[in-house]
Protein backbone atom coordinates (compact mmCIF):
# COMPACT_ATOMS: atom_id res chain seq x y z
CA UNK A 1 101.95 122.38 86.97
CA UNK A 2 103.90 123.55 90.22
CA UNK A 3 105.28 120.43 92.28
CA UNK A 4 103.94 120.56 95.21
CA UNK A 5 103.85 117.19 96.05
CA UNK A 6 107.26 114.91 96.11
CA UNK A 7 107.19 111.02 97.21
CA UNK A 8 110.67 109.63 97.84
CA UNK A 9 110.43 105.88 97.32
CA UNK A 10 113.51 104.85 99.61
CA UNK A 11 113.80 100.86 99.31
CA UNK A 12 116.92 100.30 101.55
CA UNK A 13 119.22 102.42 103.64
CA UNK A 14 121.66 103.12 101.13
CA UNK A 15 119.00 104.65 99.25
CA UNK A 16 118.51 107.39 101.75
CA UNK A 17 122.00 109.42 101.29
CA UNK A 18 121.08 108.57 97.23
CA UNK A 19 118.14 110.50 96.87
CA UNK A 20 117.93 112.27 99.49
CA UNK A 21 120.36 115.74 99.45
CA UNK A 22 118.17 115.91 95.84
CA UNK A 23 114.71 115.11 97.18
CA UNK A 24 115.31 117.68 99.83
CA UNK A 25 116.65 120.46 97.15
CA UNK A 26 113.85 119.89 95.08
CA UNK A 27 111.20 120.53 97.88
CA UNK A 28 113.01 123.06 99.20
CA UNK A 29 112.89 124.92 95.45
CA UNK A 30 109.26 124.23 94.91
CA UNK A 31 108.11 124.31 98.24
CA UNK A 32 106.73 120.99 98.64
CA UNK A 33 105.26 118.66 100.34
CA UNK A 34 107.90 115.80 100.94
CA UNK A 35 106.49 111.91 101.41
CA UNK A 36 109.06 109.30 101.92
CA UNK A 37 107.93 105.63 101.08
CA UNK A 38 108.93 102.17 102.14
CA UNK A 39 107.50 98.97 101.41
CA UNK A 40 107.76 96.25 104.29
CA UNK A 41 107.71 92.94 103.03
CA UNK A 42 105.27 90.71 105.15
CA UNK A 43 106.18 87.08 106.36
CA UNK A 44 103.73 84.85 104.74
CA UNK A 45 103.26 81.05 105.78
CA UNK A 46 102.75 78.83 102.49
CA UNK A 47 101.10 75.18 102.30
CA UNK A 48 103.09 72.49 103.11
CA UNK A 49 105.23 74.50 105.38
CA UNK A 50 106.67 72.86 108.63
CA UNK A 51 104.69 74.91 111.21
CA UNK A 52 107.80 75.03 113.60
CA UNK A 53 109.98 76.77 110.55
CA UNK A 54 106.98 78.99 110.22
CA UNK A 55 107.18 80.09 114.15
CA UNK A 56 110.48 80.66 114.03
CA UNK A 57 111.75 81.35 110.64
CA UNK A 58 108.63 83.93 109.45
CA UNK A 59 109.26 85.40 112.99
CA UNK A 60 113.07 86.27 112.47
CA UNK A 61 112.29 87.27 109.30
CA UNK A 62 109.54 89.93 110.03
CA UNK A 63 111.89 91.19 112.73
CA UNK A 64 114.49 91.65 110.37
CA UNK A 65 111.88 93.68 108.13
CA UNK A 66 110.70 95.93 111.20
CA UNK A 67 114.34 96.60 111.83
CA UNK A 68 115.06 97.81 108.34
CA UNK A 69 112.06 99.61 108.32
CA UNK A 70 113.17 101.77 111.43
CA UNK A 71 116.51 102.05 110.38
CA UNK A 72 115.44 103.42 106.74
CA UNK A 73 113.19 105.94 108.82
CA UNK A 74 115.63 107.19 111.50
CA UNK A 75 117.67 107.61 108.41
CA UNK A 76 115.07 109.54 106.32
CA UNK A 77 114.33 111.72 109.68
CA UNK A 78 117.45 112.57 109.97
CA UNK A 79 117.88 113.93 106.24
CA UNK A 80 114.74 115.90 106.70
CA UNK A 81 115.85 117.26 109.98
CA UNK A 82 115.56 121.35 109.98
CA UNK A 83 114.70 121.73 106.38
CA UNK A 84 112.02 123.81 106.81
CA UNK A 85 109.66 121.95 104.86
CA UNK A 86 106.34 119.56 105.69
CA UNK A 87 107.49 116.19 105.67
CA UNK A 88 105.76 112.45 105.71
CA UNK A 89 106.80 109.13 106.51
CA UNK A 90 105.08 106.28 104.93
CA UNK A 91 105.34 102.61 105.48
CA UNK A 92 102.93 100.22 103.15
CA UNK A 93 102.88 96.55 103.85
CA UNK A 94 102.90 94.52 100.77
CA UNK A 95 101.57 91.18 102.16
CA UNK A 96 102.06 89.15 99.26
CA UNK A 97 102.39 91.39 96.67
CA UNK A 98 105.26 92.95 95.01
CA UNK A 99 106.60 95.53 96.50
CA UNK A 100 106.02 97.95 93.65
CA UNK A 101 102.06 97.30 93.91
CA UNK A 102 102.48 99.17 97.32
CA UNK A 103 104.80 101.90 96.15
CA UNK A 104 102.09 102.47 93.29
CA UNK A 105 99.69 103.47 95.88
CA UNK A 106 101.45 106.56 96.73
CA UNK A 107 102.70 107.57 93.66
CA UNK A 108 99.90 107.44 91.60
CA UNK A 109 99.31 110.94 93.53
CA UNK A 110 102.53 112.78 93.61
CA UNK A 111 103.48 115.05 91.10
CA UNK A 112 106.84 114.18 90.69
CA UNK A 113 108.39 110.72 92.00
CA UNK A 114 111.79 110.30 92.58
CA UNK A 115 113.42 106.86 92.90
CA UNK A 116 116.96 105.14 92.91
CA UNK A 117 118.87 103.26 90.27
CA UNK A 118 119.52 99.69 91.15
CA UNK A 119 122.95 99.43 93.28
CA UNK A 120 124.98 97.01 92.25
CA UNK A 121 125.54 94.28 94.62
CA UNK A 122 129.14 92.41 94.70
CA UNK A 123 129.52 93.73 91.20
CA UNK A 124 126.13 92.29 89.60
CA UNK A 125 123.24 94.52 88.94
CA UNK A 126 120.04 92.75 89.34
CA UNK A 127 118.04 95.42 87.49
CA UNK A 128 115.38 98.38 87.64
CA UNK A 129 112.68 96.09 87.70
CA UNK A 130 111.05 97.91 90.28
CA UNK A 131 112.06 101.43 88.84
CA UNK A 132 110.83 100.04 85.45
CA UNK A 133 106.99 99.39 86.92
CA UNK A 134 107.07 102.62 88.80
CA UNK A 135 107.56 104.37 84.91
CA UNK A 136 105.36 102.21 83.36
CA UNK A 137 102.14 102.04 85.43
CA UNK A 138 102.36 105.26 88.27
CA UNK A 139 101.73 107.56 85.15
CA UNK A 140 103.75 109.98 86.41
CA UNK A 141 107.37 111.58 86.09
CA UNK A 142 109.50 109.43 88.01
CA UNK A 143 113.46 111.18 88.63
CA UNK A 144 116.07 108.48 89.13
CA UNK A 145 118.94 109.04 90.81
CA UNK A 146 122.16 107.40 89.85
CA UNK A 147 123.83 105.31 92.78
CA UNK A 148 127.07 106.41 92.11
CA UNK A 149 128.10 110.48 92.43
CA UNK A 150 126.36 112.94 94.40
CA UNK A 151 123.66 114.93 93.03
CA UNK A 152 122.34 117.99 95.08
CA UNK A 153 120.51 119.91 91.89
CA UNK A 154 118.49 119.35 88.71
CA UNK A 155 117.76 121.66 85.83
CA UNK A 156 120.12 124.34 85.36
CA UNK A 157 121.24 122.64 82.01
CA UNK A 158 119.20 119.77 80.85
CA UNK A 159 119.27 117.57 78.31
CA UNK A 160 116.31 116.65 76.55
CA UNK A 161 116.29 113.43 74.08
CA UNK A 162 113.60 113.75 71.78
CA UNK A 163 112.00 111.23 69.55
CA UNK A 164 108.75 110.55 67.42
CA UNK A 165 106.68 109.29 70.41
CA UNK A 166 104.09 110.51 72.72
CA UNK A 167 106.36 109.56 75.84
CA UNK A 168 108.86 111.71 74.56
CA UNK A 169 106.86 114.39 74.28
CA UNK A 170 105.28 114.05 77.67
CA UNK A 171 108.71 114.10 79.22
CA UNK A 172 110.37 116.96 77.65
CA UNK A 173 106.87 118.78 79.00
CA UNK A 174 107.19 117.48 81.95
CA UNK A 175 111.13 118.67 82.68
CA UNK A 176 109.43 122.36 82.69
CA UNK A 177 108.58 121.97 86.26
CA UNK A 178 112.54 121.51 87.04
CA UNK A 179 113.78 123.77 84.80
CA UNK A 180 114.37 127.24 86.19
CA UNK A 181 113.63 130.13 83.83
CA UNK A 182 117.13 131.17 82.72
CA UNK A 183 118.74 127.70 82.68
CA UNK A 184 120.15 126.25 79.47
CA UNK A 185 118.44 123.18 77.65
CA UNK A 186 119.90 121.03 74.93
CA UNK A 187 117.20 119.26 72.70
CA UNK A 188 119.08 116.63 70.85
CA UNK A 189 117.69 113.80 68.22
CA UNK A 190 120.24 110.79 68.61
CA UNK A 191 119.60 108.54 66.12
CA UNK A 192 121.89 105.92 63.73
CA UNK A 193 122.38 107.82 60.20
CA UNK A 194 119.60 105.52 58.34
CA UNK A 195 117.00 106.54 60.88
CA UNK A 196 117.14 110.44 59.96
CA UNK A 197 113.65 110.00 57.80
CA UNK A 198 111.93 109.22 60.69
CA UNK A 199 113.45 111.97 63.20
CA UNK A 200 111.28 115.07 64.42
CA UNK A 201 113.54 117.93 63.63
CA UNK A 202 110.88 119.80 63.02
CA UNK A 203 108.89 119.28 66.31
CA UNK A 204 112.53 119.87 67.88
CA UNK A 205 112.53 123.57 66.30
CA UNK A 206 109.10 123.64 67.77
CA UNK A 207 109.90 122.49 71.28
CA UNK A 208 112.87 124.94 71.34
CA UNK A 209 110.50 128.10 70.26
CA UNK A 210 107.96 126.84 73.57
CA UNK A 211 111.20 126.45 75.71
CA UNK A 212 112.17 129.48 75.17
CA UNK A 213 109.36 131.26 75.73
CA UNK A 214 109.43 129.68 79.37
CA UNK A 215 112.76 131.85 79.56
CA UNK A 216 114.96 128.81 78.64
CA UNK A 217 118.15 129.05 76.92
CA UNK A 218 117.90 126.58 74.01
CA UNK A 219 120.34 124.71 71.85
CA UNK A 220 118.89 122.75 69.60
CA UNK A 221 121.35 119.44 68.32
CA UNK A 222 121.31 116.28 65.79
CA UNK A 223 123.60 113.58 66.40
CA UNK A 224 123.85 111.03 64.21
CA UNK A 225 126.31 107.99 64.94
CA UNK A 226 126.75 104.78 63.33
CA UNK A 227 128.16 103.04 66.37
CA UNK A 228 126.69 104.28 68.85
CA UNK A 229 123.26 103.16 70.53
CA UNK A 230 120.84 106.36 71.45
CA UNK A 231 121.30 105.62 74.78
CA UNK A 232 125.20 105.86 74.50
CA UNK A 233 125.00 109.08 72.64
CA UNK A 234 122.72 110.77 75.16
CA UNK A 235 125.06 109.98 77.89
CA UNK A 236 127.93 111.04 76.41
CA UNK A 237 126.37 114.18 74.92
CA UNK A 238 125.19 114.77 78.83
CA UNK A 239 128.43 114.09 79.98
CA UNK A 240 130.65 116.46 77.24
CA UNK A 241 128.20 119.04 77.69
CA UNK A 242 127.98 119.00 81.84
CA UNK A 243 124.04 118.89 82.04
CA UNK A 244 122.75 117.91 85.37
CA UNK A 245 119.77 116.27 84.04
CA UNK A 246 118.58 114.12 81.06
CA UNK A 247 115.17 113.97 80.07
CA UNK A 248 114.06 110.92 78.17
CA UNK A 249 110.45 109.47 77.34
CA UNK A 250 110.48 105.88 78.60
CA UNK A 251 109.40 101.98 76.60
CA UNK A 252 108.13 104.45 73.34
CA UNK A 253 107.67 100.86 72.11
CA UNK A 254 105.84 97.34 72.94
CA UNK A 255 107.61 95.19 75.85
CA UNK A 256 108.27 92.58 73.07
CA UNK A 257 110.16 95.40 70.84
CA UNK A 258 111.93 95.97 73.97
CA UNK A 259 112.76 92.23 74.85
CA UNK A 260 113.89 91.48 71.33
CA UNK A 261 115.78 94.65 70.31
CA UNK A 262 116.98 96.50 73.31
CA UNK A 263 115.35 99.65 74.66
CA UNK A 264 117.23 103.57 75.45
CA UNK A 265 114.96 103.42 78.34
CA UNK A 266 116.75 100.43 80.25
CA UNK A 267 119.99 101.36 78.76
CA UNK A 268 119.74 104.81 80.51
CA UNK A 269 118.23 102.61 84.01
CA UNK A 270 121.19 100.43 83.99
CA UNK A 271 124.09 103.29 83.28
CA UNK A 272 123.04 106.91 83.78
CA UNK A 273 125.77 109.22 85.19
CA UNK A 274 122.82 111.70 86.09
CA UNK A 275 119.73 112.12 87.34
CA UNK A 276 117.15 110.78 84.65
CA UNK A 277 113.61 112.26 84.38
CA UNK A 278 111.55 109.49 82.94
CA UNK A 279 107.46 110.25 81.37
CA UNK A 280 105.65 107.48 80.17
């Protein structure tokens, strides 16, 4: 399906020079309809709240919001400036509710989201948690952008992780709408030596014969390691082999698998070194 519809969700003003240059390229390559997307926490006064703190400490507060909110859209007018292309700015209130509820509105519609990975802050990452909802429950492709590095392109050599699940699937079906006819794509099965049983190198042949009819040039790779995690190989793999995009199906298991045992979907969140194409 063409994407004709983008929606930038741009959280704080550092976000803006993230995403952006790609958000822009993208659009401009598809032709498409660009929405950028803040959510504006609302002051709320709670029970039991002094009603003078409540005049005067909500009040700063929403200014403070308003101001963030205008400087995140001065910012994402700016960017947009002279591209050529139809443009939106969006601003949804959450009044309450976390923020991603709001962001969900919009996305639920696009047909591609693109979002930022977490920056750290002082040296502490506090997590994707809203990146993680926005791949879980928008049930769409959601493209995060690493906050370190500058990334202007996707999809002349991708690499796609495939594994025995649905989401993978999805994904690495969902990448054809970024990559060009003529680009290169990897399709690699990372995996830990006693897992091979349970690998699809069959459906990998498969994917590679449907890739290339798209016009794609294919490689088709196993990688066993015993050290490494999945997650680890991918990036490295994506690294060695200069791709500009990796493709990854996102929580193939239960949240409790992923609690107790670790998921490649947050380990890619919390240290990609490209732009990440997540399907759920």
């Amino acid at each position: 399906m063409p994407i004709k519809t983008l929606v930038v969700v741009l959280p704080t003003i550092e976000s803006v020079a993230q995403v952006m240059p790609l958000a822009i390229q993208i659009a401009e390559d598809h032709d498409a309809h660009l929405v950028g997307v803040h959510a504006e926490a609302s002051a709320i006064t709670y029970t039991g709240v002094g009603m003078g703190f409540a005049v005067q400490e909500f009040a700063a507060l929403r200014a403070a919001e308003e101001r963030q909110t205008a400087e995140i859209e001065a910012a994402f007018a700016a960017a947009v400036a002279g591209t050529g292309q139809p443009t939106e700015w969006r601003v949804g209130e959450m009044r309450g509710a976390p923020s991603v509820e709001c962001l969900l509105e919009h996305a639920h519609y696009a047909d591609l989201v693109i979002a930022p990975q977490e920056t750290p802050y002082n040296g502490y990452t506090p997590g994707n948690q809203m990146q993680e909802q926005l791949v879980r429950e928008s049930g769409r492709p959601v493209l995060m952008v690493p906050h370190a590095g500058e990334f202007k392109s996707v999809g002349k050599h991708a690499l796609v992780g495939l594994s025995p699940t649905r989401e993978s699937s999805r994904a690495a079906f969902d990448a054809l709408d970024l990559i060009a006819p003529g680009a290169k794509a990897t399709i690699l099965t990372a995996h830990r030596p006693s897992d091979r049983d349970r690998l699809p190198f069959d459906t990998a042949k498969e994917l590679a014969r449907s890739y290339t009819r798209h016009g794609i040039e294919v490689t088709v790779q196993d990688r066993p390691d015993p050290t490494l995690s999945p997650g680890d190989i991918l990036l490295n793999e994506a690294f060695e082999r200069g791709c500009d995009m990796i493709v990854a199906g996102a929580f193939g298991h239960s949240r409790i698998y992923d609690i107790m045992v670790g998921a490649t979907t947050t380990h890619l969140m919390a240290h990609m070194t490209a732009p990440v194409l997540f399907s759920a």
